[in-house]
C-alpha atoms as a PDB file:
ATOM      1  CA  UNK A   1       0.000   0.000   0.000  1.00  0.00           C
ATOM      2  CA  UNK A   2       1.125   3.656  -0.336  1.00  0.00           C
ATOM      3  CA  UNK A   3       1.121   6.000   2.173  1.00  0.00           C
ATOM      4  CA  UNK A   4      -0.105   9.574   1.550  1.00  0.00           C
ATOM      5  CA  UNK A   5       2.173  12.186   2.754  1.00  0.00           C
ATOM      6  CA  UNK A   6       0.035  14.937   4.304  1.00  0.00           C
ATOM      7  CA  UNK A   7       1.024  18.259   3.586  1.00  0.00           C
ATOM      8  CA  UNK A   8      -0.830  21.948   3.287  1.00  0.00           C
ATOM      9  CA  UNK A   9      -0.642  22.523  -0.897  1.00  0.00           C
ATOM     10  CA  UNK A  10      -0.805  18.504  -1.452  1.00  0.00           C
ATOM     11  CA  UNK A  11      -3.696  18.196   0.855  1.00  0.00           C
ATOM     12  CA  UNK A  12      -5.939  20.878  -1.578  1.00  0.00           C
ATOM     13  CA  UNK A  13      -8.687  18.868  -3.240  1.00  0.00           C
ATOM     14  CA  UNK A  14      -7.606  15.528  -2.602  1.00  0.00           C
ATOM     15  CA  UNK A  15      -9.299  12.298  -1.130  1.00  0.00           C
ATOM     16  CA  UNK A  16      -7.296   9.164   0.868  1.00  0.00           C
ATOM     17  CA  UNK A  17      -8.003   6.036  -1.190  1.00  0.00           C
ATOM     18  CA  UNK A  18      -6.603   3.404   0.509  1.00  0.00           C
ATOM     19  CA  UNK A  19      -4.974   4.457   3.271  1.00  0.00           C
ATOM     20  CA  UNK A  20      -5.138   2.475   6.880  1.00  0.00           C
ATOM     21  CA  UNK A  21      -6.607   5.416   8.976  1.00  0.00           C
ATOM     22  CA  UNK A  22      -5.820   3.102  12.781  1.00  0.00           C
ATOM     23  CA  UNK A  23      -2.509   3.138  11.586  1.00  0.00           C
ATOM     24  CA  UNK A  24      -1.598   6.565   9.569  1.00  0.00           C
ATOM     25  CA  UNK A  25      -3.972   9.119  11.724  1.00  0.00           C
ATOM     26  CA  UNK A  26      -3.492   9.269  15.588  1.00  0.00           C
ATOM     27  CA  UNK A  27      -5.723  11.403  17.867  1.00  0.00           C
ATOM     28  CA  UNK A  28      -3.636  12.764  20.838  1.00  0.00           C
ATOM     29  CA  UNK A  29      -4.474  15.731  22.705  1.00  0.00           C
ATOM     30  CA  UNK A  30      -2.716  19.440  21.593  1.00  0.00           C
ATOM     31  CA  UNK A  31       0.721  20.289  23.104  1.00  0.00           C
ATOM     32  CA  UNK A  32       2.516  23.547  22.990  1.00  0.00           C
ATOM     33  CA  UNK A  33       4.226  22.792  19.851  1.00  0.00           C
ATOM     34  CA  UNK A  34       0.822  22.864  17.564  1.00  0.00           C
ATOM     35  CA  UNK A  35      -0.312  26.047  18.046  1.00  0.00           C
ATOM     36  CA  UNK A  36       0.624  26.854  14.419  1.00  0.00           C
ATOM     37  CA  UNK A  37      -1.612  24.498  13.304  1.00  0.00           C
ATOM     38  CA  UNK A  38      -4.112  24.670  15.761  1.00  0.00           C
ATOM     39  CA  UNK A  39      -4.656  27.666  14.544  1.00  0.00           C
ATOM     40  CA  UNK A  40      -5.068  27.248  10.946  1.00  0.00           C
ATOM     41  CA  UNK A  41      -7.167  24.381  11.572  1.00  0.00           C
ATOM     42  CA  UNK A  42      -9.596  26.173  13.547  1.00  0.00           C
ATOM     43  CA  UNK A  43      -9.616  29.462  10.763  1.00  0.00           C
ATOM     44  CA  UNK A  44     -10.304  26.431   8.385  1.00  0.00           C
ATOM     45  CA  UNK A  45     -13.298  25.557  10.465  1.00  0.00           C
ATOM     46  CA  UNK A  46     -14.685  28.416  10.574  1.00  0.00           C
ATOM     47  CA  UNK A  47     -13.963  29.081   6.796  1.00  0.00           C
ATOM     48  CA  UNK A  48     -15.776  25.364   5.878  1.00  0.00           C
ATOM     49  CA  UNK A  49     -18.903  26.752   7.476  1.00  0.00           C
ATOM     50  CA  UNK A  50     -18.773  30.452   6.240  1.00  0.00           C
ATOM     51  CA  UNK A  51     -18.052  32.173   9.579  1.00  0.00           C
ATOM     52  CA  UNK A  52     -15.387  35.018  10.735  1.00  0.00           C
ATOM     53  CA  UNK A  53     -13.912  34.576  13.806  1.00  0.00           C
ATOM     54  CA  UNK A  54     -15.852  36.463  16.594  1.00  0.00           C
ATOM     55  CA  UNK A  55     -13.295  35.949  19.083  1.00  0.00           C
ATOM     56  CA  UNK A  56     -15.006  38.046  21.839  1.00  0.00           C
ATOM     57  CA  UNK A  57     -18.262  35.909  21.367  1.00  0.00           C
ATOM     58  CA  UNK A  58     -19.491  33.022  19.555  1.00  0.00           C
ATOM     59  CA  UNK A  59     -15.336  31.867  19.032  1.00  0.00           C
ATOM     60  CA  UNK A  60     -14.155  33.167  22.893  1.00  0.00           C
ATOM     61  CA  UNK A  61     -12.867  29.260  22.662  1.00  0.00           C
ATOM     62  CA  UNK A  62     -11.485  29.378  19.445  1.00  0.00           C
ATOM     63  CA  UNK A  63      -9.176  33.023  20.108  1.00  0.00           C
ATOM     64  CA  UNK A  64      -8.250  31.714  23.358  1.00  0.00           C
ATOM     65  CA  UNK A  65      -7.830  27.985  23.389  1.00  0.00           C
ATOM     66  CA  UNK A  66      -4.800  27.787  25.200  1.00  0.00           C
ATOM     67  CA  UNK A  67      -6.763  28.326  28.000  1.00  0.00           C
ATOM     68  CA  UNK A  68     -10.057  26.953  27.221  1.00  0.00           C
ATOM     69  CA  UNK A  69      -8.712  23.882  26.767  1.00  0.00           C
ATOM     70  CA  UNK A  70      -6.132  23.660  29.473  1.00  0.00           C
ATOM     71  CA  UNK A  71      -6.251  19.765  30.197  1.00  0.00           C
ATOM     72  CA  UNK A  72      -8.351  20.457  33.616  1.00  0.00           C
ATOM     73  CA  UNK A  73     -12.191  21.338  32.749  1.00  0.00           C
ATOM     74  CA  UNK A  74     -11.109  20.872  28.901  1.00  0.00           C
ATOM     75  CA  UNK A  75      -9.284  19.146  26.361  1.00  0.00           C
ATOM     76  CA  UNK A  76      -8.508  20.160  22.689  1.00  0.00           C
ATOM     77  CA  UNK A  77      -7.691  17.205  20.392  1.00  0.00           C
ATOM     78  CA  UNK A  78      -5.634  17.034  17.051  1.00  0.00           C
ATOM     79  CA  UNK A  79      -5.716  14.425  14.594  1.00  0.00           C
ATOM     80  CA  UNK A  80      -2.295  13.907  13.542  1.00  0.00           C
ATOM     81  CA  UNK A  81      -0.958  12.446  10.586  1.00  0.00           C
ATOM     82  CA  UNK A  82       2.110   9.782  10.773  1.00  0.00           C
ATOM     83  CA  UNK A  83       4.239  12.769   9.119  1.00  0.00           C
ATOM     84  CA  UNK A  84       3.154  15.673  11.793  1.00  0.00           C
ATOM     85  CA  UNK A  85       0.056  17.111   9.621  1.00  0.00           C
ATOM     86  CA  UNK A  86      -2.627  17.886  11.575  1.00  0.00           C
ATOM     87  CA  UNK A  87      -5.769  17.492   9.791  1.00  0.00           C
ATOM     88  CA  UNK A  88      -8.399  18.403  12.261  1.00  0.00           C
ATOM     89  CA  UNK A  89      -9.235  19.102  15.998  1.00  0.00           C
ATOM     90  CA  UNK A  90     -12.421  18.404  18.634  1.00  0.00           C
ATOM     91  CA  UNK A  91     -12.429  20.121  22.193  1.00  0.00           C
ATOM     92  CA  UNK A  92     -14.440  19.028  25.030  1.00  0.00           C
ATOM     93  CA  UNK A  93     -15.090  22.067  27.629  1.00  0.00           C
ATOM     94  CA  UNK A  94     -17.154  22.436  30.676  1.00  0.00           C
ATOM     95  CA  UNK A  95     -20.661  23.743  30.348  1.00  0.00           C
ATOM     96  CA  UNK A  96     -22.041  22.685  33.803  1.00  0.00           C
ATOM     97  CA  UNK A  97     -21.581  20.619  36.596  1.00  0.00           C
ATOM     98  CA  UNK A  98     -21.215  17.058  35.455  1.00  0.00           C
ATOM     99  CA  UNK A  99     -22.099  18.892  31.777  1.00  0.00           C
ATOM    100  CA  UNK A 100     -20.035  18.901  28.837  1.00  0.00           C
ATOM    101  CA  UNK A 101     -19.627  20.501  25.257  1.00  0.00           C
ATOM    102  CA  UNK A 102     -18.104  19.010  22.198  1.00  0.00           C
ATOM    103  CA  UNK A 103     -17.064  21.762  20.128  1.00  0.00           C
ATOM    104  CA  UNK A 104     -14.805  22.631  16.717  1.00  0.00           C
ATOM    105  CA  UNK A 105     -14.853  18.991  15.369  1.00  0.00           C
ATOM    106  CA  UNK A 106     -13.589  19.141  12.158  1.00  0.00           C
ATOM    107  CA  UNK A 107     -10.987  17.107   9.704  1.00  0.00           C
ATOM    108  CA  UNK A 108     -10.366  18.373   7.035  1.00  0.00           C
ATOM    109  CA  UNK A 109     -12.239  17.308   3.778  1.00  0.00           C
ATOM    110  CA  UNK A 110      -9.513  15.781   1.831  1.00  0.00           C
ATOM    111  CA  UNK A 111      -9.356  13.268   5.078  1.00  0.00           C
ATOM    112  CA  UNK A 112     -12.806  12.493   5.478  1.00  0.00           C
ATOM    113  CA  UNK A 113     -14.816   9.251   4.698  1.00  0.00           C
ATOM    114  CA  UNK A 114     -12.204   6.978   6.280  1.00  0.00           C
ATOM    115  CA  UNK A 115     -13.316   6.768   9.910  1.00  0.00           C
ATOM    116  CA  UNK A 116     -11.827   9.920  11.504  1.00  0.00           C
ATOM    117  CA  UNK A 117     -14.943  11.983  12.532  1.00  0.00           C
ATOM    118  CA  UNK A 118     -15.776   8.048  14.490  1.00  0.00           C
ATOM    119  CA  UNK A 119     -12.403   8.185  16.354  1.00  0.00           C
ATOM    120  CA  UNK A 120     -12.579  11.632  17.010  1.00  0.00           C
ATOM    121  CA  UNK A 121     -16.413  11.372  18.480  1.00  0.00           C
ATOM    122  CA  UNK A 122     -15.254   8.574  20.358  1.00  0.00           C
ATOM    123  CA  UNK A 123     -12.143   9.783  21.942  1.00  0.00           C
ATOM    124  CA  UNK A 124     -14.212  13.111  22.777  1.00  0.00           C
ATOM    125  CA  UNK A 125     -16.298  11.011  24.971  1.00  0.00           C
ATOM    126  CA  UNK A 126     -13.285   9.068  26.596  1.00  0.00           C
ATOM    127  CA  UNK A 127     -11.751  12.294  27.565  1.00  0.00           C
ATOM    128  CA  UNK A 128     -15.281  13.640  28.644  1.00  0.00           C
ATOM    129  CA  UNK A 129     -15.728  10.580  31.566  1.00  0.00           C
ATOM    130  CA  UNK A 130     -12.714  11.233  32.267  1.00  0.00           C
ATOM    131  CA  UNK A 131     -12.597  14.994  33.055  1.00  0.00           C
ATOM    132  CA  UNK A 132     -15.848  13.716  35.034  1.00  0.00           C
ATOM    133  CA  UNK A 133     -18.482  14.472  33.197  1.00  0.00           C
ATOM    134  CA  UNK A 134     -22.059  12.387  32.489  1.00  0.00           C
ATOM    135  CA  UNK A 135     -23.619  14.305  29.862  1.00  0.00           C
ATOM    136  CA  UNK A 136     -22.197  15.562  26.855  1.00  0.00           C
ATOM    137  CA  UNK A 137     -24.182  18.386  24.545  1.00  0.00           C
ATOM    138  CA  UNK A 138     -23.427  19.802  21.400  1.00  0.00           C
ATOM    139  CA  UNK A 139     -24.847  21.704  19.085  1.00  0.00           C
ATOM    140  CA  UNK A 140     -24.672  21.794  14.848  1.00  0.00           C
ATOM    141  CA  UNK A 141     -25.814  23.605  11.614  1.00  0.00           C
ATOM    142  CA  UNK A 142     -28.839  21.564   9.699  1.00  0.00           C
ATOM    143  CA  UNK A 143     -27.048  21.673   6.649  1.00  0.00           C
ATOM    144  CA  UNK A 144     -23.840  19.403   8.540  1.00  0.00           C
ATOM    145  CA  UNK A 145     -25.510  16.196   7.080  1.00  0.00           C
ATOM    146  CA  UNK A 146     -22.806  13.968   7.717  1.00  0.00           C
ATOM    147  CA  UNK A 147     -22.233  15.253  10.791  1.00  0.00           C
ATOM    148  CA  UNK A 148     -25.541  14.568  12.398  1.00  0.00           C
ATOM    149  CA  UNK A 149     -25.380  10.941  10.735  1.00  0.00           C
ATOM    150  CA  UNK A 150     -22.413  10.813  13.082  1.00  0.00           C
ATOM    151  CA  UNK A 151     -23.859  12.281  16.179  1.00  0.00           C
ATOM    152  CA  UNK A 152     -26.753  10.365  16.133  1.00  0.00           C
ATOM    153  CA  UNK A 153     -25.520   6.991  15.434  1.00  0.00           C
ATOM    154  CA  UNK A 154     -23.193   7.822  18.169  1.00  0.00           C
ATOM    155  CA  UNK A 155     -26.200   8.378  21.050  1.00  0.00           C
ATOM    156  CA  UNK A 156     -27.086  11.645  20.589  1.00  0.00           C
ATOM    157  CA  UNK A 157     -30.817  13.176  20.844  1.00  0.00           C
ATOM    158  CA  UNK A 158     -32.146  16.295  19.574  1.00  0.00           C
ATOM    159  CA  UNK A 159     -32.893  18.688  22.379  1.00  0.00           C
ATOM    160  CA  UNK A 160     -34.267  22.533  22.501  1.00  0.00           C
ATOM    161  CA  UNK A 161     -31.048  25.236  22.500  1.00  0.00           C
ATOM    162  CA  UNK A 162     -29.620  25.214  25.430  1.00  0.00           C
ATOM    163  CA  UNK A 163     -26.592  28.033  24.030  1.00  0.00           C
ATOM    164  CA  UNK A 164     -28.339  30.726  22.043  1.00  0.00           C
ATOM    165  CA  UNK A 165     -26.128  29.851  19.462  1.00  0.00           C
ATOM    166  CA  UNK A 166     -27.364  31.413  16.750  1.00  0.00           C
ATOM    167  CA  UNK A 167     -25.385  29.616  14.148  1.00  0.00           C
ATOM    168  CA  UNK A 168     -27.131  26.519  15.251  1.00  0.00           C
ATOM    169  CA  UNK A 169     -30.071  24.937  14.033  1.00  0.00           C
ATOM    170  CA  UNK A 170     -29.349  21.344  16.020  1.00  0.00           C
ATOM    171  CA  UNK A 171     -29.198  20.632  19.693  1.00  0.00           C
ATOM    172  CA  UNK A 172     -28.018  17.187  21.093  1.00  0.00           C
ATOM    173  CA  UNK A 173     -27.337  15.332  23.781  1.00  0.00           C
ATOM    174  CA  UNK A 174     -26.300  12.371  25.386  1.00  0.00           C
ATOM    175  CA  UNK A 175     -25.659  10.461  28.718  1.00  0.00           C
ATOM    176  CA  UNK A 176     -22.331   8.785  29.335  1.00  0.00           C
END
């Protein structure tokens, strides 16, 4: 088989055929060293689904994720290629007591179909029990088909807004 080498300008418009996603992709949680592409990852969200960063609102997580996602109430996650890339990112964050939030899961569209957005989901909820939490929310755009394919199949409910999000169409939830 042949690997893919993930980089930026290679990465533009291209799909993984064939690639072994346990083996190539690992999910780990951020260190110091990725805030370069932490934060390219995250613009690239928010490009994907049309948004400028509002880092003083909506994004306070996304401008200042170093801290949001410090490893005690919260944990931001990379999905790493076997050469360094990373091609996408979840965080899970404190909403409540015992409450928690997925938010900015993403991986980048070249990389999807293979089984990432699965890992990702499910690691999210690993880290969740064990920051403490029993019930995990999040919330999504309508249009994010595949996404609430995912969410669903993974346990999660629709539920009324519980954010004011108004980029959000979708509520879920689900008990750990």
């Amino acid at each position: 088989m042949t690997r893919a080498v993930l980089a930026l300008g290679p990465l533009a418009g291209r799909g993984y055929h064939g690639i072994d996603v346990a083996r190539e992709f690992v999910i780990r949680r951020v260190r110091a060293g990725d805030r370069e592409a932490v934060t390219r990852e995250l613009a690239a969200y928010l490009a994907h689904i049309g948004e400028d960063l509002d880092g003083d609102g909506l994004d306070h997580d996304i401008a200042h994720w170093e801290v949001e996602y410090d490893g005690r109430a919260g944990v931001l996650l990379v999905v790493e290629s076997e050469v360094g890339e990373i091609v996408g990112t979840a965080a899970v964050r404190r909403l409540d007591a015992g409450v928690a939030e997925i938010k900015r899961m993403w991986v980048r569209p070249a990389c999807q179909g293979h089984g990432l957005g699965r890992r990702l989901m499910d690691r999210c909820l690993e880290e969740a029990r064990g920051l403490g939490y029993r019930i995990v929310r999040l919330d999504s755009e309508q249009k994010m088909e595949a996404a609430l394919h995912l969410y669903r199949s993974s346990g999660f409910t629709e539920i009324p807004d519980y954010n004011g999000n108004q980029r959000a169409q979708v509520w879920m939830e689900r008990t750990l």
